[in-house]
C-alpha atoms as a PDB file:
ATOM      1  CA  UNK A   1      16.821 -57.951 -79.495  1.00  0.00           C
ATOM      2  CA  UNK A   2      15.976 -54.442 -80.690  1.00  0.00           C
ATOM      3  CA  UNK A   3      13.177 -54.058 -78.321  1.00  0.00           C
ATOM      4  CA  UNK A   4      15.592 -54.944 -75.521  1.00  0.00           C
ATOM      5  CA  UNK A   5      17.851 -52.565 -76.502  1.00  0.00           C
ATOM      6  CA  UNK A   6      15.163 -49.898 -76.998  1.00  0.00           C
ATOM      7  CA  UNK A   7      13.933 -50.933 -73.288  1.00  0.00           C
ATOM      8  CA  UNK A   8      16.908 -50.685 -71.548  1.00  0.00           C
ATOM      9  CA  UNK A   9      17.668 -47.023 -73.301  1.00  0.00           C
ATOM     10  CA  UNK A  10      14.505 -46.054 -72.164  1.00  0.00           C
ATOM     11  CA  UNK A  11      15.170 -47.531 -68.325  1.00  0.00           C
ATOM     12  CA  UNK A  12      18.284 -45.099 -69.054  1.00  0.00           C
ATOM     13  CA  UNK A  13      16.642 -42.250 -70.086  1.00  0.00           C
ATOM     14  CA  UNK A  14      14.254 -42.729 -67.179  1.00  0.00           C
ATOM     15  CA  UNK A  15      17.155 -42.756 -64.546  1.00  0.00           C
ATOM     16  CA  UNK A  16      19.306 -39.784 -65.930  1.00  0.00           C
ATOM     17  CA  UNK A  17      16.095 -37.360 -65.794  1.00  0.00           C
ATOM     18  CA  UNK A  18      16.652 -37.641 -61.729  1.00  0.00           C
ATOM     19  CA  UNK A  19      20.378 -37.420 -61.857  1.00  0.00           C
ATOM     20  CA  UNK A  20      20.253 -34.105 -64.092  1.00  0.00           C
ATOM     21  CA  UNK A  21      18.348 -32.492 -61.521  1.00  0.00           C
ATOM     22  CA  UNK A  22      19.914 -33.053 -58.830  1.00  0.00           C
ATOM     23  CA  UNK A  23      23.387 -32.180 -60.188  1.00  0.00           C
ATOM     24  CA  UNK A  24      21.783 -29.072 -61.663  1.00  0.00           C
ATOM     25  CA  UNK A  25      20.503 -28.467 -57.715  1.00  0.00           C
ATOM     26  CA  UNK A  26      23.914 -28.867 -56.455  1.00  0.00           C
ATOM     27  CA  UNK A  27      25.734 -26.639 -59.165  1.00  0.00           C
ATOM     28  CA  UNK A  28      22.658 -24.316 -58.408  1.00  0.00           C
ATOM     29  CA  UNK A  29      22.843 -23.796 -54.683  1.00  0.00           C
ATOM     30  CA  UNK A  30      26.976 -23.581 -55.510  1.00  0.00           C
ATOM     31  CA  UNK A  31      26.953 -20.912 -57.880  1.00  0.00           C
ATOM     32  CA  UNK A  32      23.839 -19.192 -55.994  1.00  0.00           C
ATOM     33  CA  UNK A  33      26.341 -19.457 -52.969  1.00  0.00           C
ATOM     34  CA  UNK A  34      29.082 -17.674 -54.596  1.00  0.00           C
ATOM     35  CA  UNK A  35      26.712 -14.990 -56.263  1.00  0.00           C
ATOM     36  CA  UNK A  36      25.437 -14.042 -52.902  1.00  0.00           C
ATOM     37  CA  UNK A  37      28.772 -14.061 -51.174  1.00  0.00           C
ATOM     38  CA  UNK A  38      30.532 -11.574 -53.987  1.00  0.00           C
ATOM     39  CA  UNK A  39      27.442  -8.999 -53.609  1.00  0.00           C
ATOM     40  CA  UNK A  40      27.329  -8.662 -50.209  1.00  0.00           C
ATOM     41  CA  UNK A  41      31.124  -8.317 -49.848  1.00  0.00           C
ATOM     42  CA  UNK A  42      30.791  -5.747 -52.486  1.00  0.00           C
ATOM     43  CA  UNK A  43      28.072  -3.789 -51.513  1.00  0.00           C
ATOM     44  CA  UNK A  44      29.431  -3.913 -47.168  1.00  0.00           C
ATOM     45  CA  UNK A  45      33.311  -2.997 -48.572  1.00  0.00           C
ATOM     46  CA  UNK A  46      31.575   0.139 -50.347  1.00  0.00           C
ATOM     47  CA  UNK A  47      29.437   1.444 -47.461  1.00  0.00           C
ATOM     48  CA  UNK A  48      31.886   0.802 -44.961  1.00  0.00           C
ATOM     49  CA  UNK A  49      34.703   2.943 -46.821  1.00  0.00           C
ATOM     50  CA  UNK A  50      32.017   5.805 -46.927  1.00  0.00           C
ATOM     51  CA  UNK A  51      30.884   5.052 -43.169  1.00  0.00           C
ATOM     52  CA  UNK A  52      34.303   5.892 -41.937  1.00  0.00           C
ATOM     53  CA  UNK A  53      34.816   8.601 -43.911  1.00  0.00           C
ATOM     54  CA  UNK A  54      31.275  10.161 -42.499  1.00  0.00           C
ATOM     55  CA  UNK A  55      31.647  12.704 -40.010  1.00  0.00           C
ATOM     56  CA  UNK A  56      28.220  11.633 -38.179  1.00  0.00           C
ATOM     57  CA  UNK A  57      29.026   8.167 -37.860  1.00  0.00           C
ATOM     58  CA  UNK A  58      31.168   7.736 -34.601  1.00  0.00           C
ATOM     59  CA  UNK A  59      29.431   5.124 -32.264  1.00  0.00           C
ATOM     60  CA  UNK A  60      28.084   1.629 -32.402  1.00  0.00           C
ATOM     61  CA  UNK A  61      24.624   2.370 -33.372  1.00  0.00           C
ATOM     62  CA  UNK A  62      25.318   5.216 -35.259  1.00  0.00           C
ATOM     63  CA  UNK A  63      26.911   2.429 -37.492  1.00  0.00           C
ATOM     64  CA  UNK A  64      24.669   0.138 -37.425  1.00  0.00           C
ATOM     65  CA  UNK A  65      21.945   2.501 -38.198  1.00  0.00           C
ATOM     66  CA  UNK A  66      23.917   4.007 -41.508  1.00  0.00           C
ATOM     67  CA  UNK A  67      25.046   0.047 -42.896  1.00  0.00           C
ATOM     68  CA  UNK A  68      20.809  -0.678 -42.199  1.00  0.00           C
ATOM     69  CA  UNK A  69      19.615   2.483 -44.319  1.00  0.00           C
ATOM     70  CA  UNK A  70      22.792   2.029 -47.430  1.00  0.00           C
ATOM     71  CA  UNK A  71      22.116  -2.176 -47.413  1.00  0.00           C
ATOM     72  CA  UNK A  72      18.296  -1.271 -48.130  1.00  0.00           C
ATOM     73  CA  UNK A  73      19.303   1.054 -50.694  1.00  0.00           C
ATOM     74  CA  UNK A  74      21.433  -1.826 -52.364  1.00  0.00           C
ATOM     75  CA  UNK A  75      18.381  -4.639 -51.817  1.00  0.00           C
ATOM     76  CA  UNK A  76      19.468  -5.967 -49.231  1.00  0.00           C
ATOM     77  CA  UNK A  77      16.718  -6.667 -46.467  1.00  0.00           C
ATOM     78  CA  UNK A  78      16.546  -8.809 -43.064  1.00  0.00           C
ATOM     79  CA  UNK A  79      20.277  -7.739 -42.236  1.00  0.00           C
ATOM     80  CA  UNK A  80      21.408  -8.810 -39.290  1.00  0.00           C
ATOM     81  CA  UNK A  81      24.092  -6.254 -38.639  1.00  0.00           C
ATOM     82  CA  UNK A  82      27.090  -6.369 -35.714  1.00  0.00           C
ATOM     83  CA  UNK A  83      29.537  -3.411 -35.037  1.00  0.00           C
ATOM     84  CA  UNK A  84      32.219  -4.071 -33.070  1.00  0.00           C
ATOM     85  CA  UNK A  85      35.329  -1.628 -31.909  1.00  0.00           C
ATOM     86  CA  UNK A  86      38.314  -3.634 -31.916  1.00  0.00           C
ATOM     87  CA  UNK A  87      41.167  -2.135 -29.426  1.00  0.00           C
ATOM     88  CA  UNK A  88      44.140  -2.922 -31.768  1.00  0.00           C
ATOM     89  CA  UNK A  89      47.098  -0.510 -32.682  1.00  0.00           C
ATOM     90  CA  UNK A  90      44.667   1.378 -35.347  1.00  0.00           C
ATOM     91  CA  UNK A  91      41.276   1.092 -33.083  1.00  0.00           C
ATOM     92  CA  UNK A  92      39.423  -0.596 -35.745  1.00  0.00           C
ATOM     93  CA  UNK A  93      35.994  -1.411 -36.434  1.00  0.00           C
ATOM     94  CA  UNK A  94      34.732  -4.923 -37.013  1.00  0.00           C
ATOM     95  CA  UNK A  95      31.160  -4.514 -39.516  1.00  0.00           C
ATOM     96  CA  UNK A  96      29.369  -8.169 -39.904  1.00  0.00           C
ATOM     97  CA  UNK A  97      26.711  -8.676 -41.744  1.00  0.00           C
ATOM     98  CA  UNK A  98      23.835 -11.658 -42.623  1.00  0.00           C
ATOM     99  CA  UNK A  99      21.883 -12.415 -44.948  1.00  0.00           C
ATOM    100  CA  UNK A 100      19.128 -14.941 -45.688  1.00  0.00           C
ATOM    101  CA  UNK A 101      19.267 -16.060 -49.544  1.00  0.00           C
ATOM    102  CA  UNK A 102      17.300 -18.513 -51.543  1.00  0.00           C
ATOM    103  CA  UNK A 103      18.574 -22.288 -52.093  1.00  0.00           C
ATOM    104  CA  UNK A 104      16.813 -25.203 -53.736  1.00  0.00           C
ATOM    105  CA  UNK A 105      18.171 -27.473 -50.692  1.00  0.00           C
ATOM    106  CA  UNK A 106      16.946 -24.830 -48.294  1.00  0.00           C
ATOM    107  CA  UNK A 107      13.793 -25.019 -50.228  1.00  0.00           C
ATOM    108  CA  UNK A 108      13.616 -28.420 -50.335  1.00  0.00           C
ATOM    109  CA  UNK A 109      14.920 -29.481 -46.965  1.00  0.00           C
ATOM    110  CA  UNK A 110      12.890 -26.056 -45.372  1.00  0.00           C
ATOM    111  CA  UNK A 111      16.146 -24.749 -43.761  1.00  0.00           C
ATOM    112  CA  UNK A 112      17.241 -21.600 -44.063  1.00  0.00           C
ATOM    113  CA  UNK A 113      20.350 -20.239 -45.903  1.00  0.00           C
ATOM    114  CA  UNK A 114      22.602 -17.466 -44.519  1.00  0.00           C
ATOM    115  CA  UNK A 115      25.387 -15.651 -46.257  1.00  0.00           C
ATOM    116  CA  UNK A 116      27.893 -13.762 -43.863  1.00  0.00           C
ATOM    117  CA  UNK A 117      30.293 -10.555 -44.625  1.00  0.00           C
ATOM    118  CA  UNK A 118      32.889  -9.528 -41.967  1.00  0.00           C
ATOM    119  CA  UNK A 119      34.407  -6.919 -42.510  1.00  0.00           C
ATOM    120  CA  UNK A 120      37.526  -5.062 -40.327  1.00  0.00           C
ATOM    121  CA  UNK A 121      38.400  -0.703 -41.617  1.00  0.00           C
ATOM    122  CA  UNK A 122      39.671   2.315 -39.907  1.00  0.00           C
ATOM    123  CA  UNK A 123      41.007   5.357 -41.167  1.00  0.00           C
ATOM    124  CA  UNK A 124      44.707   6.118 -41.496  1.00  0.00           C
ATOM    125  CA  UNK A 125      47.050   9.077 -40.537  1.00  0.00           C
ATOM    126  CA  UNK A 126      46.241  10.641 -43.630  1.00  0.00           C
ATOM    127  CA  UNK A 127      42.271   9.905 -42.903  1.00  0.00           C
ATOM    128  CA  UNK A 128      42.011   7.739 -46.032  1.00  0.00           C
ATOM    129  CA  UNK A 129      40.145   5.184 -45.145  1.00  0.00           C
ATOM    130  CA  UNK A 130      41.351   1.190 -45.374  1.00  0.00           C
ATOM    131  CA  UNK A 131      38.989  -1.826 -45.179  1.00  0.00           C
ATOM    132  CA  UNK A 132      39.688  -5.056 -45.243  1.00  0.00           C
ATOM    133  CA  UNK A 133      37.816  -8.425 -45.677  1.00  0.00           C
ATOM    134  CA  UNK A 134      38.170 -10.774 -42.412  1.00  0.00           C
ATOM    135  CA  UNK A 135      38.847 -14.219 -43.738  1.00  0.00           C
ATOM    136  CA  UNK A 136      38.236 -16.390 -40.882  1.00  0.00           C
ATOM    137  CA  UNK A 137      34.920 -18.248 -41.047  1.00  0.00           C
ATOM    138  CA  UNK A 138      33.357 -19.078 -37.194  1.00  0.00           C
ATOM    139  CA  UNK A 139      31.268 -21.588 -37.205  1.00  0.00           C
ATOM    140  CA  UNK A 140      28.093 -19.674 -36.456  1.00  0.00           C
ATOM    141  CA  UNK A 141      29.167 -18.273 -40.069  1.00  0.00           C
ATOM    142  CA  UNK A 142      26.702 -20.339 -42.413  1.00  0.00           C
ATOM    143  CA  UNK A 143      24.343 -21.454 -39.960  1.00  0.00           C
ATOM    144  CA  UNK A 144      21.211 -23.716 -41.528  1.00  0.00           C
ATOM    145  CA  UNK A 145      18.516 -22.881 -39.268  1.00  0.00           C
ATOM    146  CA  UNK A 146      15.339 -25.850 -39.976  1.00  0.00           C
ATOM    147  CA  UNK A 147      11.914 -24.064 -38.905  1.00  0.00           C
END
């Protein structure tokens, strides 16, 4: 009977190794997902307040150009940037940025994982400048591209 028990703890043992590492994968790729997101909404919120407030920054690729050189300062490489002028009440600009990041299912699977930043600023009547993070997530948001 003890060898039975001692068997089936084993058989146990054997089964939870698996388990473990997927659940570590998952809470991984999670946490991984949330790192990424909080950096580049960081480091786009920050460059955009000092694009607007640049004197030699006035047209779409003028934009584009500064977020490209300030997001390889911060590490951040293969950006896909978008600038968009928004004709609202305060003519806005719309930033948007992508990254690729690592993930152990992108890994695994061979798909790629993106991380998006939209961002909307303009300056006010007292040319302070205001920036604010766009909240609605487009489908073509977190994209998983397979090779």
């Amino acid at each position: 009977m003890n060898k039975e028990a001692s068997k089936r703890r084993e058989l146990l043992y054997l089964l939870l190794v698996p388990v473990g590492v997927f659940l570590f994968s998952v809470l991984f790729d999670f946490c991984n997902n949330i790192y990424w997101q909080n950096k580049l909404d960081k480091a786009t919120e920050s460059i955009f307040v000092d694009a607007l407030k640049a004197d030699s920054v006035d047209d779409e690729q003028e934009y584009t150009t500064f977020f490209d050189t300030r997001y390889k300062l911060e590490k951040f490489e293969e950006n896909d940037i978008r600038v968009t002028f928004l004709h609202d009440e305060n003519d806005s600009v719309m930033v948007s940025n992508t990254i690729e990041h690592f993930s152990i299912y992108g890994y695994v699977t061979g798909q790629k994982q993106y991380t998006t930043s939209r961002y909307k600023g303009y300056l006010d009547e007292y040319n302070e400048s205001k920036v604010e993070k766009l909240e609605e997530i487009y489908a073509d948001d977190k994209v998983e591209e397979s090779e």
